[in-house]
PDB file of N, CA and C in Angstrom:
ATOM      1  N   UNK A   1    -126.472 227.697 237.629  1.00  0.00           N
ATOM      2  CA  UNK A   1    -125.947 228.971 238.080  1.00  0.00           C
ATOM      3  C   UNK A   1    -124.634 228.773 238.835  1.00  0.00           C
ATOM      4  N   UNK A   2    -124.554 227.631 239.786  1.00  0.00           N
ATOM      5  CA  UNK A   2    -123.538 227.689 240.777  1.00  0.00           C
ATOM      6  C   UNK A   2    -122.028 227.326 239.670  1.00  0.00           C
ATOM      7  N   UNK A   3    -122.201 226.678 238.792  1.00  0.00           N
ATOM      8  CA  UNK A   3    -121.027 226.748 237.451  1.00  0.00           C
ATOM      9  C   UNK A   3    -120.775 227.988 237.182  1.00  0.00           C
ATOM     10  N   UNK A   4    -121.279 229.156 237.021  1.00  0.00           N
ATOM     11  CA  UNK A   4    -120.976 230.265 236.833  1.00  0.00           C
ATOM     12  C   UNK A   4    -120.263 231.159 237.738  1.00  0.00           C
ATOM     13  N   UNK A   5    -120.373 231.060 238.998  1.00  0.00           N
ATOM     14  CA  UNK A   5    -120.213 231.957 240.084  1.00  0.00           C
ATOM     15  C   UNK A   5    -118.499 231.644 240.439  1.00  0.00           C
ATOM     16  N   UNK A   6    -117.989 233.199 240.304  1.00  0.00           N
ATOM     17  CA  UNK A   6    -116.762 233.239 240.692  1.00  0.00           C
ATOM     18  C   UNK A   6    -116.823 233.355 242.528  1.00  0.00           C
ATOM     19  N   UNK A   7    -115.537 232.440 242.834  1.00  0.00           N
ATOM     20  CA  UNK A   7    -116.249 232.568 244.562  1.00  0.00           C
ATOM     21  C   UNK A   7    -115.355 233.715 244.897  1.00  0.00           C
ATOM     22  N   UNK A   8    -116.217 234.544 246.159  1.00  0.00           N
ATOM     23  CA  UNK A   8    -115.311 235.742 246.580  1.00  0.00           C
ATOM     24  C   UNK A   8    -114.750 235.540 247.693  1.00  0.00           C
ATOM     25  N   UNK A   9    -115.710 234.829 248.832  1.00  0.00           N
ATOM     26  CA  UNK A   9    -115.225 234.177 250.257  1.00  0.00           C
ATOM     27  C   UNK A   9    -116.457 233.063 250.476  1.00  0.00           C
ATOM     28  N   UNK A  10    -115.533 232.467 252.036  1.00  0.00           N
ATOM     29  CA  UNK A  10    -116.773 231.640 252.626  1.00  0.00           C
ATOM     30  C   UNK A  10    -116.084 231.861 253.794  1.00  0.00           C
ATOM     31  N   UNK A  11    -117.253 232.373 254.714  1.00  0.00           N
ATOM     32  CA  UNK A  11    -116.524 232.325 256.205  1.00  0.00           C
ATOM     33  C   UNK A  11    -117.833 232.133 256.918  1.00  0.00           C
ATOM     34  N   UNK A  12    -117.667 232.140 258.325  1.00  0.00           N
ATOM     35  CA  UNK A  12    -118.380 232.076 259.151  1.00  0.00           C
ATOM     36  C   UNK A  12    -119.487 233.287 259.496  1.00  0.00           C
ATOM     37  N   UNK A  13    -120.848 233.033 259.828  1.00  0.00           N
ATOM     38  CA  UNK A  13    -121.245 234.518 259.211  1.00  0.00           C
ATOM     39  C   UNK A  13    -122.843 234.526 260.225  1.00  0.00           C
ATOM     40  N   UNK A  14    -122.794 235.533 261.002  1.00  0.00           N
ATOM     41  CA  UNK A  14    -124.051 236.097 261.851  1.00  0.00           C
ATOM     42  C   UNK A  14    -125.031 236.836 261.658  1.00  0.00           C
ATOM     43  N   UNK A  15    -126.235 236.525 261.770  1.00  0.00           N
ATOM     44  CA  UNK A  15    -127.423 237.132 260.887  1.00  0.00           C
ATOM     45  C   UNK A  15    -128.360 237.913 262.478  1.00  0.00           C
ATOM     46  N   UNK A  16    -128.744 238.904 262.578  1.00  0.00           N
ATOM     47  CA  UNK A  16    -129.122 239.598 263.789  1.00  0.00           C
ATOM     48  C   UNK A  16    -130.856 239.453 263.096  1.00  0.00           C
ATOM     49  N   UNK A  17    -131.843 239.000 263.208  1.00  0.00           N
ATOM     50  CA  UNK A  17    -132.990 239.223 262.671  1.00  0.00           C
ATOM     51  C   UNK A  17    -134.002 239.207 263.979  1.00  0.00           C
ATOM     52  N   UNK A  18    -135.519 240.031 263.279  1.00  0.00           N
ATOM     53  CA  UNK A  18    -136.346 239.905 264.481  1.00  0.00           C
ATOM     54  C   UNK A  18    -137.269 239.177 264.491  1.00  0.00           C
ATOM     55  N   UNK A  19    -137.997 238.569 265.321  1.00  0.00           N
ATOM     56  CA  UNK A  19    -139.007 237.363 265.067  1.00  0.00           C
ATOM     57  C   UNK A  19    -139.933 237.595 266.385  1.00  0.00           C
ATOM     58  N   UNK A  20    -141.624 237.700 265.338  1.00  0.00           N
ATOM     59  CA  UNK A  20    -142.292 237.989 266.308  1.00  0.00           C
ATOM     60  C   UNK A  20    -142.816 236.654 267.010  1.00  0.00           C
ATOM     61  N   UNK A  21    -143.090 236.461 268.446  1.00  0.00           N
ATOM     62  CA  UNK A  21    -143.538 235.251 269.155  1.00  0.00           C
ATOM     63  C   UNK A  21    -144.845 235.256 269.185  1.00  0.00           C
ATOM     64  N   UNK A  22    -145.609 234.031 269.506  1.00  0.00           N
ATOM     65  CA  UNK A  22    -146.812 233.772 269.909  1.00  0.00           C
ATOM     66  C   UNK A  22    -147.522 234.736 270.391  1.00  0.00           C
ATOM     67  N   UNK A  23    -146.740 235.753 271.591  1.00  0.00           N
ATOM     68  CA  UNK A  23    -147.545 236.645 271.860  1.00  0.00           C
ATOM     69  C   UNK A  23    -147.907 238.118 271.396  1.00  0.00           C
ATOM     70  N   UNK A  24    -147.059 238.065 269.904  1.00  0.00           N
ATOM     71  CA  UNK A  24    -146.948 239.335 269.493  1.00  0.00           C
ATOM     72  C   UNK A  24    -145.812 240.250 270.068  1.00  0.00           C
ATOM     73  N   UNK A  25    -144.816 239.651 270.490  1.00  0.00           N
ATOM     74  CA  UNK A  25    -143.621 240.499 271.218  1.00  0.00           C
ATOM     75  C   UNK A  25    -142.754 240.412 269.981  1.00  0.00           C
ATOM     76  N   UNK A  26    -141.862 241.533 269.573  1.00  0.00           N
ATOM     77  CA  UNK A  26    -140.479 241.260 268.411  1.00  0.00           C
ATOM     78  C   UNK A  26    -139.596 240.714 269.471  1.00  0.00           C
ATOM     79  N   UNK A  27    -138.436 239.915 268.958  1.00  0.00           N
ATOM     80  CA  UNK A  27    -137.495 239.321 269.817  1.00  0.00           C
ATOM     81  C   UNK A  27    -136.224 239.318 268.623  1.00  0.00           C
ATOM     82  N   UNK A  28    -135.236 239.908 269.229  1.00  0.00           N
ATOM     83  CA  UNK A  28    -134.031 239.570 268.135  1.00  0.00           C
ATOM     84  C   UNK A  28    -133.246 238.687 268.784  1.00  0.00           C
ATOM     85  N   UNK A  29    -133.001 238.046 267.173  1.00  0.00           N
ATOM     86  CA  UNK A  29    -132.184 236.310 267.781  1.00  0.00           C
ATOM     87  C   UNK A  29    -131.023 236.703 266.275  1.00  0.00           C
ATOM     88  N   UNK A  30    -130.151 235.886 267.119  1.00  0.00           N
ATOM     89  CA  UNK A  30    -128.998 235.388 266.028  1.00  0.00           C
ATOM     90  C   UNK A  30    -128.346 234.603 265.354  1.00  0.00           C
ATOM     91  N   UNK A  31    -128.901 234.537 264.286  1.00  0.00           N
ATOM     92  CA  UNK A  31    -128.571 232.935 263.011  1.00  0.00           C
ATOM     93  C   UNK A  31    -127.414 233.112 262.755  1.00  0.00           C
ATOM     94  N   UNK A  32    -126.443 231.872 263.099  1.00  0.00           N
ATOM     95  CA  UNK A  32    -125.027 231.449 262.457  1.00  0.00           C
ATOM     96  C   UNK A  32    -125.141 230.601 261.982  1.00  0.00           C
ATOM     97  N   UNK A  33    -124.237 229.880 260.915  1.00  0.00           N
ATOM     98  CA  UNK A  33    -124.370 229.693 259.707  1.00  0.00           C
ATOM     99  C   UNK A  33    -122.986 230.188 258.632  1.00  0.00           C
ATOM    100  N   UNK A  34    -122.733 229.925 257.616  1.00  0.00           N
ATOM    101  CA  UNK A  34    -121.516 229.800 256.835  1.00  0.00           C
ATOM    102  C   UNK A  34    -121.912 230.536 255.584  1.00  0.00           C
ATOM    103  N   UNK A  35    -121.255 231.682 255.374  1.00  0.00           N
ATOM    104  CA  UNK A  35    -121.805 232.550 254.102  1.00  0.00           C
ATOM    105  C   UNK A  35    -120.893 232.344 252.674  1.00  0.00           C
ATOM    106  N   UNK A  36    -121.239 231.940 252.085  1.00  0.00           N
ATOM    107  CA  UNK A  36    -120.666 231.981 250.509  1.00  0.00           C
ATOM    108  C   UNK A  36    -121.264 233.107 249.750  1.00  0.00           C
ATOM    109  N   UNK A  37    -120.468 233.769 249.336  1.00  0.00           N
ATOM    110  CA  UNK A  37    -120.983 235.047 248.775  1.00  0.00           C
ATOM    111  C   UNK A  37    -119.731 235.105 247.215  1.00  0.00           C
ATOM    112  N   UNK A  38    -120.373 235.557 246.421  1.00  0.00           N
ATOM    113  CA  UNK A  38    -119.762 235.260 245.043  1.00  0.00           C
ATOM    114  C   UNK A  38    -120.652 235.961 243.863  1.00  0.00           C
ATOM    115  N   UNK A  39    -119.327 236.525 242.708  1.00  0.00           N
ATOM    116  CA  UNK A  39    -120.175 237.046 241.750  1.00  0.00           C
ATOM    117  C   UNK A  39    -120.794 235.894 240.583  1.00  0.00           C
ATOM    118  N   UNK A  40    -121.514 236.746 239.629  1.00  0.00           N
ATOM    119  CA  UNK A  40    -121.868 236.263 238.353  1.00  0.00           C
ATOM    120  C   UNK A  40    -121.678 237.409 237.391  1.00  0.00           C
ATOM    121  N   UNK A  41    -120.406 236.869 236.473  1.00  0.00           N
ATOM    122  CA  UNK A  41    -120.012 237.926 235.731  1.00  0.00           C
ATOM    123  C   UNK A  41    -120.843 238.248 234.229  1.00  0.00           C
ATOM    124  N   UNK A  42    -121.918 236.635 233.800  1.00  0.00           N
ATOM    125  CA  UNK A  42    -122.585 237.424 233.179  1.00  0.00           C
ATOM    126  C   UNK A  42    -123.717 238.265 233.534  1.00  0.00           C
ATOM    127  N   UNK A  43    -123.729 238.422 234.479  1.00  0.00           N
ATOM    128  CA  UNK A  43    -124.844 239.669 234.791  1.00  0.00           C
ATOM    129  C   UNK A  43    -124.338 240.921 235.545  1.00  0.00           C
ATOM    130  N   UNK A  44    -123.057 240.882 235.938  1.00  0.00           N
ATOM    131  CA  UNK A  44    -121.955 241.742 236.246  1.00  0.00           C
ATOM    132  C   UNK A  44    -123.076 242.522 238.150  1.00  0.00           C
ATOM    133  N   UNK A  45    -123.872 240.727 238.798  1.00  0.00           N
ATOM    134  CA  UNK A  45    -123.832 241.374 240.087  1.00  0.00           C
ATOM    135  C   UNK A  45    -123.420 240.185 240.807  1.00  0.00           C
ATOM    136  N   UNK A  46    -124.149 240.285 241.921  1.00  0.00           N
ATOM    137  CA  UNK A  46    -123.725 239.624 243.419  1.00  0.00           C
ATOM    138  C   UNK A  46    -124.626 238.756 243.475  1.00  0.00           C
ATOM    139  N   UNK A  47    -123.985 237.467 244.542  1.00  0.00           N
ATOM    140  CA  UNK A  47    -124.997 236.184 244.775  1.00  0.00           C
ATOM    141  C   UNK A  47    -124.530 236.079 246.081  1.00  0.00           C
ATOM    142  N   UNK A  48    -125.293 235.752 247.238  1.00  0.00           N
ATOM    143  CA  UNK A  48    -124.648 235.168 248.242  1.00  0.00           C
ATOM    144  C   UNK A  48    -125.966 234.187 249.278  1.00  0.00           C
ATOM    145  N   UNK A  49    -125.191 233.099 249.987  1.00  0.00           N
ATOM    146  CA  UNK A  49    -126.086 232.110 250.682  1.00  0.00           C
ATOM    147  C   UNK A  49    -125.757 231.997 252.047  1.00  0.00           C
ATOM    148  N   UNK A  50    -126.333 231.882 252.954  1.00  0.00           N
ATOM    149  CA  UNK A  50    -125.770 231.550 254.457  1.00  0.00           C
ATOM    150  C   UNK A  50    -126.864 229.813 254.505  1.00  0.00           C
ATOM    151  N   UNK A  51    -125.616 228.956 254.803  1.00  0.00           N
ATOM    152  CA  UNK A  51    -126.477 227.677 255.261  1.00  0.00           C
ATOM    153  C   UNK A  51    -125.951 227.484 256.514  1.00  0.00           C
ATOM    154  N   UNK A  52    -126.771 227.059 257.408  1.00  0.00           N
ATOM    155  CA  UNK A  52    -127.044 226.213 258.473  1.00  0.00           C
ATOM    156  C   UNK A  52    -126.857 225.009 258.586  1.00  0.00           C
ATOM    157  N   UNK A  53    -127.097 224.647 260.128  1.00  0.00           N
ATOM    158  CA  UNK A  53    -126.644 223.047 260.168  1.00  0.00           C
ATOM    159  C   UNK A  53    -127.271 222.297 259.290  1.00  0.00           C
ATOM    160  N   UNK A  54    -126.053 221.248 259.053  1.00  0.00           N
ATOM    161  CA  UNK A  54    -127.277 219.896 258.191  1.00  0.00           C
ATOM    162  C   UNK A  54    -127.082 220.796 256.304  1.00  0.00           C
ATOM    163  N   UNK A  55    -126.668 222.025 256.225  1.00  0.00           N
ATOM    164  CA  UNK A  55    -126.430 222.277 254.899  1.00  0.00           C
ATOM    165  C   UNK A  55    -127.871 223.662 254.630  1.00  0.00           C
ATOM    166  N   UNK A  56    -128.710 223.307 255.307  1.00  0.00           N
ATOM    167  CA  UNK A  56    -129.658 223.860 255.158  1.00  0.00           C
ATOM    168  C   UNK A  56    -129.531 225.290 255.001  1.00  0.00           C
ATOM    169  N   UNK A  57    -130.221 225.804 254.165  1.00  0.00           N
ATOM    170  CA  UNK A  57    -130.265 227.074 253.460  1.00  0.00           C
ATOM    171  C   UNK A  57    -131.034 228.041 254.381  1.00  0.00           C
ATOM    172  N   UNK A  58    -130.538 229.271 255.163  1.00  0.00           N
ATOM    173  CA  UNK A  58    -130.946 230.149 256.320  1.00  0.00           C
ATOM    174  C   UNK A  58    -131.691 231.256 255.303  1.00  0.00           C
ATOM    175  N   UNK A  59    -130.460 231.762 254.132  1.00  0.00           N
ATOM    176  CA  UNK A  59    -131.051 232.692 253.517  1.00  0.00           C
ATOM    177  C   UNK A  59    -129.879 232.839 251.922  1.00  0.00           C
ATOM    178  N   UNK A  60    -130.749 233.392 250.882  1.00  0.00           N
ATOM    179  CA  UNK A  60    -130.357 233.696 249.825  1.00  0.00           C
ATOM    180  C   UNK A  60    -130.440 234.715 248.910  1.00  0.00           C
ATOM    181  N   UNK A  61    -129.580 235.269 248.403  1.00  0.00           N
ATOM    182  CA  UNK A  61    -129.718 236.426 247.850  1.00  0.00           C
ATOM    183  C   UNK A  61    -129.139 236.819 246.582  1.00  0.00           C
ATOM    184  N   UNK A  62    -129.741 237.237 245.299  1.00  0.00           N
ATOM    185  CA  UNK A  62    -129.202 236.943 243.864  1.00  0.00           C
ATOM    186  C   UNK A  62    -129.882 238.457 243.849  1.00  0.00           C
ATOM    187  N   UNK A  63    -128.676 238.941 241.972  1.00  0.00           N
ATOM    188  CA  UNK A  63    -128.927 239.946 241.680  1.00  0.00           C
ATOM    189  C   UNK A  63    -128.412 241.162 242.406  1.00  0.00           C
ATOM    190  N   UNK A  64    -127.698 241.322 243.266  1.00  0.00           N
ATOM    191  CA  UNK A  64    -127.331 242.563 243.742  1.00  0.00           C
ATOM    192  C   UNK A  64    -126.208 243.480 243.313  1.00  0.00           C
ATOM    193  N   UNK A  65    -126.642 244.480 242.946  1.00  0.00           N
ATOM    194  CA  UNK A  65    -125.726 245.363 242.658  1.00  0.00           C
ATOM    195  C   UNK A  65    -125.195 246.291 243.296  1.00  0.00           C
ATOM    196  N   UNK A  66    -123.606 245.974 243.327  1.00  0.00           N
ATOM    197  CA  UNK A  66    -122.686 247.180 244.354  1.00  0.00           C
ATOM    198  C   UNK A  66    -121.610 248.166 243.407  1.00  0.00           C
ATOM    199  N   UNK A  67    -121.631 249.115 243.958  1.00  0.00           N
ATOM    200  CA  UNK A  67    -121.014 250.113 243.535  1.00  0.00           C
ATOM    201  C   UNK A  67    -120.052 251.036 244.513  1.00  0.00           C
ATOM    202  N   UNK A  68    -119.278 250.215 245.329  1.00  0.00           N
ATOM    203  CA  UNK A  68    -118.885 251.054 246.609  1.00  0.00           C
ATOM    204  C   UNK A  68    -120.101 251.314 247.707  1.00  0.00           C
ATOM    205  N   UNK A  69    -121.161 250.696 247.169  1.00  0.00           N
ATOM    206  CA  UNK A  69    -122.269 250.527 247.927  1.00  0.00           C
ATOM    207  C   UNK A  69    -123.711 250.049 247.528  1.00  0.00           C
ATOM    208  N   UNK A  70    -124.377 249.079 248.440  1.00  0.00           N
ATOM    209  CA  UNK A  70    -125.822 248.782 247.776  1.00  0.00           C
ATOM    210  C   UNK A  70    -126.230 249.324 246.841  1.00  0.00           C
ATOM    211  N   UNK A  71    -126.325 249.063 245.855  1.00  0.00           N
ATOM    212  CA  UNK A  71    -127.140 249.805 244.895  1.00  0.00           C
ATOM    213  C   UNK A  71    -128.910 249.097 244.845  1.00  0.00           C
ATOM    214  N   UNK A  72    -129.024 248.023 244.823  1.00  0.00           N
ATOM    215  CA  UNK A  72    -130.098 247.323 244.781  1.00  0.00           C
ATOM    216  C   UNK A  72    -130.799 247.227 246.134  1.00  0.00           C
ATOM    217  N   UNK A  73    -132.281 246.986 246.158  1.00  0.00           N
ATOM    218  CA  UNK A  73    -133.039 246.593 247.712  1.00  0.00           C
ATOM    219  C   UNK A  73    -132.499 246.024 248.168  1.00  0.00           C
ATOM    220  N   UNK A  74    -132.610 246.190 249.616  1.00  0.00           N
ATOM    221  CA  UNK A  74    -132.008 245.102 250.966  1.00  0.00           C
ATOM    222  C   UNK A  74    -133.590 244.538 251.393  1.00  0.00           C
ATOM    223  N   UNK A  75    -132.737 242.793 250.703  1.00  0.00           N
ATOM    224  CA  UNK A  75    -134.522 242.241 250.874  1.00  0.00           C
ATOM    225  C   UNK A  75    -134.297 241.515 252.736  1.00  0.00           C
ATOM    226  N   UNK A  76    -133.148 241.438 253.224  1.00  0.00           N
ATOM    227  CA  UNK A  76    -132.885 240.951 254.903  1.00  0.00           C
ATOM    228  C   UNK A  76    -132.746 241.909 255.546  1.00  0.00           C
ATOM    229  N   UNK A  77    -131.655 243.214 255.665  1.00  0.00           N
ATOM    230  CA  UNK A  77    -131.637 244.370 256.182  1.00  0.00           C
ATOM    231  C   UNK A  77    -132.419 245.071 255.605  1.00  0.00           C
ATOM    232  N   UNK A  78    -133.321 245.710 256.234  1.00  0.00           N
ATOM    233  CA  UNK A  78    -134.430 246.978 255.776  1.00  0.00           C
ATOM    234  C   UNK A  78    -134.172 247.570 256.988  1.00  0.00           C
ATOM    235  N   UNK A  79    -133.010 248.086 257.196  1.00  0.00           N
ATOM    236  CA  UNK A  79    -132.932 249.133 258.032  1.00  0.00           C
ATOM    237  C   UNK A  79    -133.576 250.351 257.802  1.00  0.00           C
ATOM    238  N   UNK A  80    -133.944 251.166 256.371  1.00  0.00           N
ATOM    239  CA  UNK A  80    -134.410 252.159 256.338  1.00  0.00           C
ATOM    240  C   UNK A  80    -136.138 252.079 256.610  1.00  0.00           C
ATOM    241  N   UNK A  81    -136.131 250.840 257.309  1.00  0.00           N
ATOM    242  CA  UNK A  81    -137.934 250.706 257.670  1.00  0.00           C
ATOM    243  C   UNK A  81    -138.150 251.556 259.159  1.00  0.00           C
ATOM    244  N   UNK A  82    -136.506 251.137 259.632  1.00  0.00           N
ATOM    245  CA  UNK A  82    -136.506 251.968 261.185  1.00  0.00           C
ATOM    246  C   UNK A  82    -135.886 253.610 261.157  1.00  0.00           C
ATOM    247  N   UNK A  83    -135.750 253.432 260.312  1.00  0.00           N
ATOM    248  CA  UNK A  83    -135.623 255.166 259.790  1.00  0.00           C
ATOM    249  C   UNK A  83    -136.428 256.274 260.031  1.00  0.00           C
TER     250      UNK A  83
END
């Protein structure tokens, strides 16, 4: 796949997520990390990765389709859960 992918950027890149603790409390923390985000034109959507230290892979995301806006699920932001 990664032979295929036209690159769009790579920059530096902050992830706001919530994580519940031991005691059942939500806690929001913030993953940095380096985002490569890039198409695949035979499937005419979006790919993008944030890795972490050491290279390590934080999060990944294939298949998305934009149109001036999300068109596809937000499988990291589900903001419309707090809706």
């Amino acid at each position: 796949m990664f032979d295929k992918l036209k690159n769009l950027w790579i920059d530096k890149h902050d992830e706001k997520i919530t994580v519940r603790n031991s005691t059942g409390k939500n806690n929001k923390i913030t993953i940095t990390g380096i985002k490569y985000k890039c198409y695949l034109k035979d499937k005419e959507d979006y790919t993008w990765v944030i890795s972490g230290t050491g290279g390590r892979i934080i999060a990944f995301e294939q298949g998305i389709k934009w149109n001036n806006e999300l068109l596809t699920e937000k499988w990291l932001h589900d903001s419309w859960l707090s809706e």
